[in-house]
N, C-alpha and C. Protein backbone atom coordinates (compact mmCIF):
# COMPACT_ATOMS: atom_id res chain seq x y z
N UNK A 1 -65.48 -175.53 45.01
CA UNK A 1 -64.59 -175.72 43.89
C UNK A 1 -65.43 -176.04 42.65
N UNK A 2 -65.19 -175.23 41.18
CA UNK A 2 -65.90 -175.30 40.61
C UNK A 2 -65.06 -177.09 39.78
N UNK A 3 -65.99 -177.51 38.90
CA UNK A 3 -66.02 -178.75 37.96
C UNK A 3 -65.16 -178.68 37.03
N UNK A 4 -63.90 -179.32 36.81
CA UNK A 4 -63.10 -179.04 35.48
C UNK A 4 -64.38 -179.27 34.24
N UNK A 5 -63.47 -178.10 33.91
CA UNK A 5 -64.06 -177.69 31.78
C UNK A 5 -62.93 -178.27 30.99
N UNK A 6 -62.18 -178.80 31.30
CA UNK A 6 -61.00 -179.52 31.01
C UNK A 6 -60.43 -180.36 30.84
N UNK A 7 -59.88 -181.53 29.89
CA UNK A 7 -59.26 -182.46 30.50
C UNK A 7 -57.82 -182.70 29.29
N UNK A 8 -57.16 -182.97 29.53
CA UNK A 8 -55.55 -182.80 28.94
C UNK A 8 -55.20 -184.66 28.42
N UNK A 9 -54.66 -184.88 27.38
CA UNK A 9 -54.47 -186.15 27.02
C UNK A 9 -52.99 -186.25 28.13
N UNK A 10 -52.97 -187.93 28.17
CA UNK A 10 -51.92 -188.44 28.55
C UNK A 10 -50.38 -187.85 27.44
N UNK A 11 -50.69 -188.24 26.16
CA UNK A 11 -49.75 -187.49 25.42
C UNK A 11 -49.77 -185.73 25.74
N UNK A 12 -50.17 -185.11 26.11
CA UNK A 12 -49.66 -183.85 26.48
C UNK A 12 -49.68 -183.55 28.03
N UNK A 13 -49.67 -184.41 28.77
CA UNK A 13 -48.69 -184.33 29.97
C UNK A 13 -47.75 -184.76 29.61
N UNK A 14 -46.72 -185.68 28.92
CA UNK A 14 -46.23 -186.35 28.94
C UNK A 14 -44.84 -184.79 28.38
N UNK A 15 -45.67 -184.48 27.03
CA UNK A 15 -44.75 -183.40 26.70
C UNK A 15 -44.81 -182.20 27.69
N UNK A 16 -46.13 -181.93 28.44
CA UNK A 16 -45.57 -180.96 29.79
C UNK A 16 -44.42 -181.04 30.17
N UNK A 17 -44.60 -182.49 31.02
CA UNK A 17 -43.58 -183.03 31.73
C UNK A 17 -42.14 -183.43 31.69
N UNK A 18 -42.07 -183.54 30.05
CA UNK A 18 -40.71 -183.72 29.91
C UNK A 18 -40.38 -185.50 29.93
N UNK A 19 -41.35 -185.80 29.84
CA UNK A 19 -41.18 -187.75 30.57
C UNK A 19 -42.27 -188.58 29.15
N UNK A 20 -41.42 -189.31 28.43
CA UNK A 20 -41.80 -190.64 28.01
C UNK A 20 -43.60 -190.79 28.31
N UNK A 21 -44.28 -190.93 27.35
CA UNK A 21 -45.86 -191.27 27.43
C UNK A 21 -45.88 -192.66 28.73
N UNK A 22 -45.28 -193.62 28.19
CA UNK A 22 -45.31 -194.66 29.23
C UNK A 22 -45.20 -194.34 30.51
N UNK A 23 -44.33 -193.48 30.72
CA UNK A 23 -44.10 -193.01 32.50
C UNK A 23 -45.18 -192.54 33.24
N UNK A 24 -46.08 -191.75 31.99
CA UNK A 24 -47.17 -191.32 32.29
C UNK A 24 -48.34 -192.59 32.69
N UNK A 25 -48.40 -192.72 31.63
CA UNK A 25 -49.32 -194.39 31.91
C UNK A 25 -49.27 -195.02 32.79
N UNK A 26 -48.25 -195.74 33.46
CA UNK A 26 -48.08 -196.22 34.53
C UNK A 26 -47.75 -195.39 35.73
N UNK A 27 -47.58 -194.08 35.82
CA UNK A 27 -48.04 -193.05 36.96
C UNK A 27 -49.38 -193.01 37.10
N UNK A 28 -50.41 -192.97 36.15
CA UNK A 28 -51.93 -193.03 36.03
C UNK A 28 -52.21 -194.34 36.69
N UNK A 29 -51.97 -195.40 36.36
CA UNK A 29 -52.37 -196.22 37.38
C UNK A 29 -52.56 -196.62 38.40
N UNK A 30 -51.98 -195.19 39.28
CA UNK A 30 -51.61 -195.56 40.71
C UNK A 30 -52.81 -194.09 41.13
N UNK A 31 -53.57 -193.74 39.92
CA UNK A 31 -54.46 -192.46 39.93
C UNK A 31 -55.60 -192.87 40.02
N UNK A 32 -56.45 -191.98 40.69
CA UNK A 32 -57.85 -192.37 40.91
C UNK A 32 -58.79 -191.46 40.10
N UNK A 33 -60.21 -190.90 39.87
CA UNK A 33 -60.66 -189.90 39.17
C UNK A 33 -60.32 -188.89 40.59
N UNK A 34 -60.64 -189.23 41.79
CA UNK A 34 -60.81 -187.94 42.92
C UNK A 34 -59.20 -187.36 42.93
N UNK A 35 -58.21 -187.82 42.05
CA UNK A 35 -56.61 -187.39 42.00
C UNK A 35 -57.05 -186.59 40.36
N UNK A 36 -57.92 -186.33 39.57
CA UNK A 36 -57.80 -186.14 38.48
C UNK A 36 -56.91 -187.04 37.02
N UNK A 37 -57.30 -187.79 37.40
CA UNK A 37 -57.13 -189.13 36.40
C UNK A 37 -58.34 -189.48 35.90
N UNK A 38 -59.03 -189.85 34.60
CA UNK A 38 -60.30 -190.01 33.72
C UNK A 38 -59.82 -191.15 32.90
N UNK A 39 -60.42 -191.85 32.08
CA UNK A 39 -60.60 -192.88 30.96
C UNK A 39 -61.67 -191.87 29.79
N UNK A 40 -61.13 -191.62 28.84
CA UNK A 40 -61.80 -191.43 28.07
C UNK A 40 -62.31 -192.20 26.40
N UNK A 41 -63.52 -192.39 26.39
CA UNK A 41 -63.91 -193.39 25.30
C UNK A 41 -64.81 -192.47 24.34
N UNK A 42 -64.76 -192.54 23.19
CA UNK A 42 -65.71 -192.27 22.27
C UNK A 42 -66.59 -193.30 21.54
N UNK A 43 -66.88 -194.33 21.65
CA UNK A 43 -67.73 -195.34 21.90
C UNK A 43 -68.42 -196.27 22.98
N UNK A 44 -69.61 -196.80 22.79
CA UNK A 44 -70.35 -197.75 23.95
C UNK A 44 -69.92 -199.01 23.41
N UNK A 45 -68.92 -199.41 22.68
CA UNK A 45 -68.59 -200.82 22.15
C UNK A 45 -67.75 -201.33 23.62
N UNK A 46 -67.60 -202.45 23.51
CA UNK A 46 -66.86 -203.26 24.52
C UNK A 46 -65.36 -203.11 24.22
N UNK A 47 -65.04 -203.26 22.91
CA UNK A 47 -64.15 -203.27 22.09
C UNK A 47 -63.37 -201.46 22.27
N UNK A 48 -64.19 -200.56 22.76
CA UNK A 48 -63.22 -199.33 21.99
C UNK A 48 -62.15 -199.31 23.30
N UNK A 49 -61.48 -198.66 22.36
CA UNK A 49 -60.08 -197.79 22.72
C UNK A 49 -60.15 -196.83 23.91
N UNK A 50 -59.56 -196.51 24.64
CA UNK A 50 -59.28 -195.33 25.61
C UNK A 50 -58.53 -194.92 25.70
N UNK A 51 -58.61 -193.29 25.90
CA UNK A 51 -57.28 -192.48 26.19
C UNK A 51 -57.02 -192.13 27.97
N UNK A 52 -56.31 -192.15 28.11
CA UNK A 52 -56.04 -191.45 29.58
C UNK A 52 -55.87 -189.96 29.65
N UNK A 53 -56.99 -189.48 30.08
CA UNK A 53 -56.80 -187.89 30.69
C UNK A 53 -56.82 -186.96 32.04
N UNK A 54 -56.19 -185.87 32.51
CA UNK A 54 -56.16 -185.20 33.22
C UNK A 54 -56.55 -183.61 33.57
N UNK A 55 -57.32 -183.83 34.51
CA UNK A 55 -57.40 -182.40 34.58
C UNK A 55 -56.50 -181.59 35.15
N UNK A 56 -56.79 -180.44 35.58
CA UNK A 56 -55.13 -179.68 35.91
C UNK A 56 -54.96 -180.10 37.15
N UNK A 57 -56.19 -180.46 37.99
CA UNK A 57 -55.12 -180.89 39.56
C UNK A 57 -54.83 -182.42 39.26
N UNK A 58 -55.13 -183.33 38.60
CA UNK A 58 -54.33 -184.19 37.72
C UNK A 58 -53.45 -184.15 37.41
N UNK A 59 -53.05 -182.83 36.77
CA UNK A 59 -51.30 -182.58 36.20
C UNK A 59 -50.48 -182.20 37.12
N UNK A 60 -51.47 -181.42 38.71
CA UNK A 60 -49.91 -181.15 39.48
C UNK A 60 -49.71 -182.48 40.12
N UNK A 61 -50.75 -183.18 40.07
CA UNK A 61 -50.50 -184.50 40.69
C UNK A 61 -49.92 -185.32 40.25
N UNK A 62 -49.64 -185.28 38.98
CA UNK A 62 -48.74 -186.25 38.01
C UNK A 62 -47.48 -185.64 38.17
N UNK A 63 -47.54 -184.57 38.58
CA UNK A 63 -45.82 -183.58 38.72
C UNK A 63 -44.95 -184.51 40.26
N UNK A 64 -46.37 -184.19 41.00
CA UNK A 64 -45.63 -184.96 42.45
C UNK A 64 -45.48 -186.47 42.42
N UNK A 65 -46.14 -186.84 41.77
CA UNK A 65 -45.62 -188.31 41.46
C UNK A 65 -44.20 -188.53 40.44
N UNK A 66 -44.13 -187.74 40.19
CA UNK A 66 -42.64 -187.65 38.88
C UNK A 66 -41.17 -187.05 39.88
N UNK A 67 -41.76 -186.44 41.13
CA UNK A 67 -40.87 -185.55 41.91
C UNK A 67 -40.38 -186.61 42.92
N UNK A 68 -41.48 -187.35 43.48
CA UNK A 68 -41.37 -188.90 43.86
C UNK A 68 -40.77 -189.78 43.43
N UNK A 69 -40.76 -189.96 42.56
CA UNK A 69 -40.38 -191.22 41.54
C UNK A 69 -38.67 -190.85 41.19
N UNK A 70 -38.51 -189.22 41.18
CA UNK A 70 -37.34 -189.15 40.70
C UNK A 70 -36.15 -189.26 42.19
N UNK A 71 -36.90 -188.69 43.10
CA UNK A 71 -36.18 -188.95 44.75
C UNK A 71 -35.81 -190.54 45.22
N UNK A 72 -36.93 -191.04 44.90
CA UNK A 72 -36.64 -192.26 45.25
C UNK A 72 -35.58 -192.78 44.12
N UNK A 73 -35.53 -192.50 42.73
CA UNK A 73 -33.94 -193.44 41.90
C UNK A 73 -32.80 -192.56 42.52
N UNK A 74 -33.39 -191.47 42.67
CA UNK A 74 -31.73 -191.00 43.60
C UNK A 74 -31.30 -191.64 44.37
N UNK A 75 -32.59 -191.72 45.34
CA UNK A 75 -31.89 -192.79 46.60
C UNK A 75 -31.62 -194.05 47.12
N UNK A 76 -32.28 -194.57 45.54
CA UNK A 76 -31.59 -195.61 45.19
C UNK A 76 -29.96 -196.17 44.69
N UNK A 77 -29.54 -194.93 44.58
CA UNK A 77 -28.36 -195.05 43.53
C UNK A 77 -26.95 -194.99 44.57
């Protein structure tokens, strides 16, 4: 398998997906990098900012976690 050339912001899965940035965010947390989940920084400060990104088997993986998430409030209800 070749190396993603790729990686997709949390804000544009979010509009893939159809789902709230936050949903995303806290779906990422339950992501590892070997699921395609990344931290991305443009500084070595202690202090900077990060974005959350994905590569594409990241995004189908953020799909099955959204397909999950939506089965289970069903069957909650």
């Amino acid at each position: 398998m070749a190396a993603p050339s790729m990686v997709f912001t949390a804000r544009f899965a979010a509009s893939r997906l159809g789902v709230d940035i936050d949903v995303i965010e806290q779906l990422a947390e339950q992501m590892a990098p070997e699921d395609g989940c990344l931290s991305i920084i443009n500084s070595l400060d202690e202090t900077a900012e990060s974005v959350t990104g994905f590569t594409r088997q990241g995004l189908d993986y953020l799909d099955e976690l959204l397909d999950e998430r939506r089965l289970q409030f069903v069957g909650d209800l």
